[in-house]
C-alpha atoms as a PDB file:
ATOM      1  CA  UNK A   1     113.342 102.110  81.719  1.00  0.00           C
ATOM      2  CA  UNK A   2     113.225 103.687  78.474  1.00  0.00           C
ATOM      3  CA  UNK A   3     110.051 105.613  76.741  1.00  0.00           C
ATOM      4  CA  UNK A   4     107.162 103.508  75.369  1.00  0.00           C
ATOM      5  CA  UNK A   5     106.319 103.506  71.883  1.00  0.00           C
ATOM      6  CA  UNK A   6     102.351 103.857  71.162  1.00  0.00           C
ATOM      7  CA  UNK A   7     101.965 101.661  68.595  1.00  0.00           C
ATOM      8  CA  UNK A   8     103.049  97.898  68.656  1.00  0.00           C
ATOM      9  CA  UNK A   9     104.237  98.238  65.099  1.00  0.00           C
ATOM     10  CA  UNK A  10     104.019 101.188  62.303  1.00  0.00           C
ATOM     11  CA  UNK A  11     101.640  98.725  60.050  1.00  0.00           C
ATOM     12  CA  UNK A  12      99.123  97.698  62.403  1.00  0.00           C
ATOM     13  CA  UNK A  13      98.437 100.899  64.038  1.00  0.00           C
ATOM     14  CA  UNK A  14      96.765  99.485  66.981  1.00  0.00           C
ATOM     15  CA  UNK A  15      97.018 101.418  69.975  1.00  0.00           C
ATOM     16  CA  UNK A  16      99.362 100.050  72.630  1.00  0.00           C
ATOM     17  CA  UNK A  17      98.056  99.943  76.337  1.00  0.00           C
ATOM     18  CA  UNK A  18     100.436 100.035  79.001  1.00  0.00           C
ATOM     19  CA  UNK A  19      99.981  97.763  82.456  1.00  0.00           C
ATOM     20  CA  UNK A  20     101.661  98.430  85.365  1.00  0.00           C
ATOM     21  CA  UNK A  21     101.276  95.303  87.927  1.00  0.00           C
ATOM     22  CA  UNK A  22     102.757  95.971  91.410  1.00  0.00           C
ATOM     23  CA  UNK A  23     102.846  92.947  94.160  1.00  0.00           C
ATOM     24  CA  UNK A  24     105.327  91.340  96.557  1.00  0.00           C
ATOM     25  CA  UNK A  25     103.861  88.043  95.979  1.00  0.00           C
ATOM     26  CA  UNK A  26     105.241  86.206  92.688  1.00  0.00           C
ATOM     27  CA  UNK A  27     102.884  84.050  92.020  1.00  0.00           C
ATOM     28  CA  UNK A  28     100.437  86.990  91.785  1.00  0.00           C
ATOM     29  CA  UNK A  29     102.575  88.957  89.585  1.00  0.00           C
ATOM     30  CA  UNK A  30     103.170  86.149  87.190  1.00  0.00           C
ATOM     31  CA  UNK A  31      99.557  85.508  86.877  1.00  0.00           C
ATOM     32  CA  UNK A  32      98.235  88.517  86.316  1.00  0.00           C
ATOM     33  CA  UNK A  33     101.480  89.087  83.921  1.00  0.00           C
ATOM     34  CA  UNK A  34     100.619  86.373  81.857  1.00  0.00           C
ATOM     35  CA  UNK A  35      96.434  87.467  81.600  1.00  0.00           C
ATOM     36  CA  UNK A  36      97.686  90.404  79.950  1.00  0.00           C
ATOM     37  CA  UNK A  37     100.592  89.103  78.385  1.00  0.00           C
ATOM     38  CA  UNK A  38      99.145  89.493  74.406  1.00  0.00           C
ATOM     39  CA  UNK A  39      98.314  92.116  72.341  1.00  0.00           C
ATOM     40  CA  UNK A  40      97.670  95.151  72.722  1.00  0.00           C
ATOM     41  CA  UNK A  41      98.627  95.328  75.544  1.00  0.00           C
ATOM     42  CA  UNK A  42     102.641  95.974  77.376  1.00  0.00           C
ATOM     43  CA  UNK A  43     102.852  94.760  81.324  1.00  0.00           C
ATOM     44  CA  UNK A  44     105.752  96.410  83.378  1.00  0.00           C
ATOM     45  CA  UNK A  45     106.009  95.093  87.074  1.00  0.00           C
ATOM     46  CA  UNK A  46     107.265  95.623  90.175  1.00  0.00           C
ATOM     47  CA  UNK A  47     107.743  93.589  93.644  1.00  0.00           C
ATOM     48  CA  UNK A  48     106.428  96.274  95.532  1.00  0.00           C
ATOM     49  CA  UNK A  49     105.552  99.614  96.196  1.00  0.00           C
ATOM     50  CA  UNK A  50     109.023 101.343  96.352  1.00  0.00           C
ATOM     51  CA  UNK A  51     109.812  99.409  93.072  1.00  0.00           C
ATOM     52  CA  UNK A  52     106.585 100.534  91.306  1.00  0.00           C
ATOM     53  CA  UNK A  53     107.630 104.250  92.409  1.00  0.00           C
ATOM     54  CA  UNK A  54     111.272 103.585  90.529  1.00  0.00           C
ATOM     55  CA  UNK A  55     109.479 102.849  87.291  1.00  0.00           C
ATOM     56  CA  UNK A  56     110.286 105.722  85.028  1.00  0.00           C
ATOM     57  CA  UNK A  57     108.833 106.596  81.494  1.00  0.00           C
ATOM     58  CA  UNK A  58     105.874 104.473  81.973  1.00  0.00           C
ATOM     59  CA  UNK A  59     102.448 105.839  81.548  1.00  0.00           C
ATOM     60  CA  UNK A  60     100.366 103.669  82.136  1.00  0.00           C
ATOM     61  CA  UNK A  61      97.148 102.798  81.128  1.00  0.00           C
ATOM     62  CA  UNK A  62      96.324 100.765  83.762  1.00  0.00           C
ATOM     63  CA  UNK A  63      97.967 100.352  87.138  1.00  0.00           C
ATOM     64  CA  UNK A  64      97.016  96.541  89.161  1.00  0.00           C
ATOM     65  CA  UNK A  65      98.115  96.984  92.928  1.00  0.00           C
ATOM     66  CA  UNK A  66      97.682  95.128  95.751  1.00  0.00           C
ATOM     67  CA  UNK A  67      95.440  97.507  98.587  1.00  0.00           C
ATOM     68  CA  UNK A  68      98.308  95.897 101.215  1.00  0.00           C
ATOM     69  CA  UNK A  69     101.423  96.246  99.551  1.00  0.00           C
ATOM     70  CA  UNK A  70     104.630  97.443 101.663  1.00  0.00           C
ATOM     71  CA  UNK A  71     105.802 100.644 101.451  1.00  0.00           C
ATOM     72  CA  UNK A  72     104.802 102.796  99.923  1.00  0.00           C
ATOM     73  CA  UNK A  73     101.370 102.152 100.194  1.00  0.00           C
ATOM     74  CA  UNK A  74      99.338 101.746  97.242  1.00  0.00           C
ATOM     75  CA  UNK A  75      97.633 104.753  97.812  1.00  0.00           C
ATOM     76  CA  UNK A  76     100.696 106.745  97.433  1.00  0.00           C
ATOM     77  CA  UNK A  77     101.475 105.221  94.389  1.00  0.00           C
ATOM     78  CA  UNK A  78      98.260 105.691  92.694  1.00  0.00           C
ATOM     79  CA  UNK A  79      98.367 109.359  93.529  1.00  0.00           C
ATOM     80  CA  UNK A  80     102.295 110.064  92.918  1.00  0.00           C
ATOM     81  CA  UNK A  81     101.351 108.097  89.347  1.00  0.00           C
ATOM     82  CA  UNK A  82      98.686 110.286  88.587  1.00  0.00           C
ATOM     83  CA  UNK A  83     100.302 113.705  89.429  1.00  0.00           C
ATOM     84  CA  UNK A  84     102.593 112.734  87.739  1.00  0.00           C
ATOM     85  CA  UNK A  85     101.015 112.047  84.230  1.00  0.00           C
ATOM     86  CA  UNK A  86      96.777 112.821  84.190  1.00  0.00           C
ATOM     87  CA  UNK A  87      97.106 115.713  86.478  1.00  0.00           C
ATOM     88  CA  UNK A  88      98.470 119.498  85.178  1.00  0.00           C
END
């Protein structure tokens, strides 16, 4: 996955917010992909846990997770997330 730009376009300058949406169940993911589907806002997902972990160059601004997702469980990914971008 490739870097995120900020801004959805150079002449609006509104702020882009990333959402990350992690869960094995499609129907889920869809839904709560399509609730944040306009903008300002960018939804990357993942069908679990170990795919939400693969997600590189994402930032996010918000991260949706099921509590009972497979491995890894969501509480690793919330904390290997934030070490790895709101923690120094």
């Amino acid at each position: 996955m490739s870097e995120q730009n900020n801004t959805i376009g150079a002449d609006t300058g509104m702020k882009q917010y990333t959402v990350v949406v992690v869960d094995d169940e499609p129907h889920i993911l869809q839904a709560l992909k399509r609730c944040f589907s306009s903008e300002p806002f960018q939804v990357v997902s993942a069908g679990s846990g170990a795919e939400g972990l693969m997600i590189s160059g994402v930032r996010p601004d918000l991260l949706l997770s099921q509590l009972t997702t497979s491995w890894p469980p969501t509480s690793r990914l919330t904390e290997k997330t934030s070490d790895k971008y709101y923690r120094q």
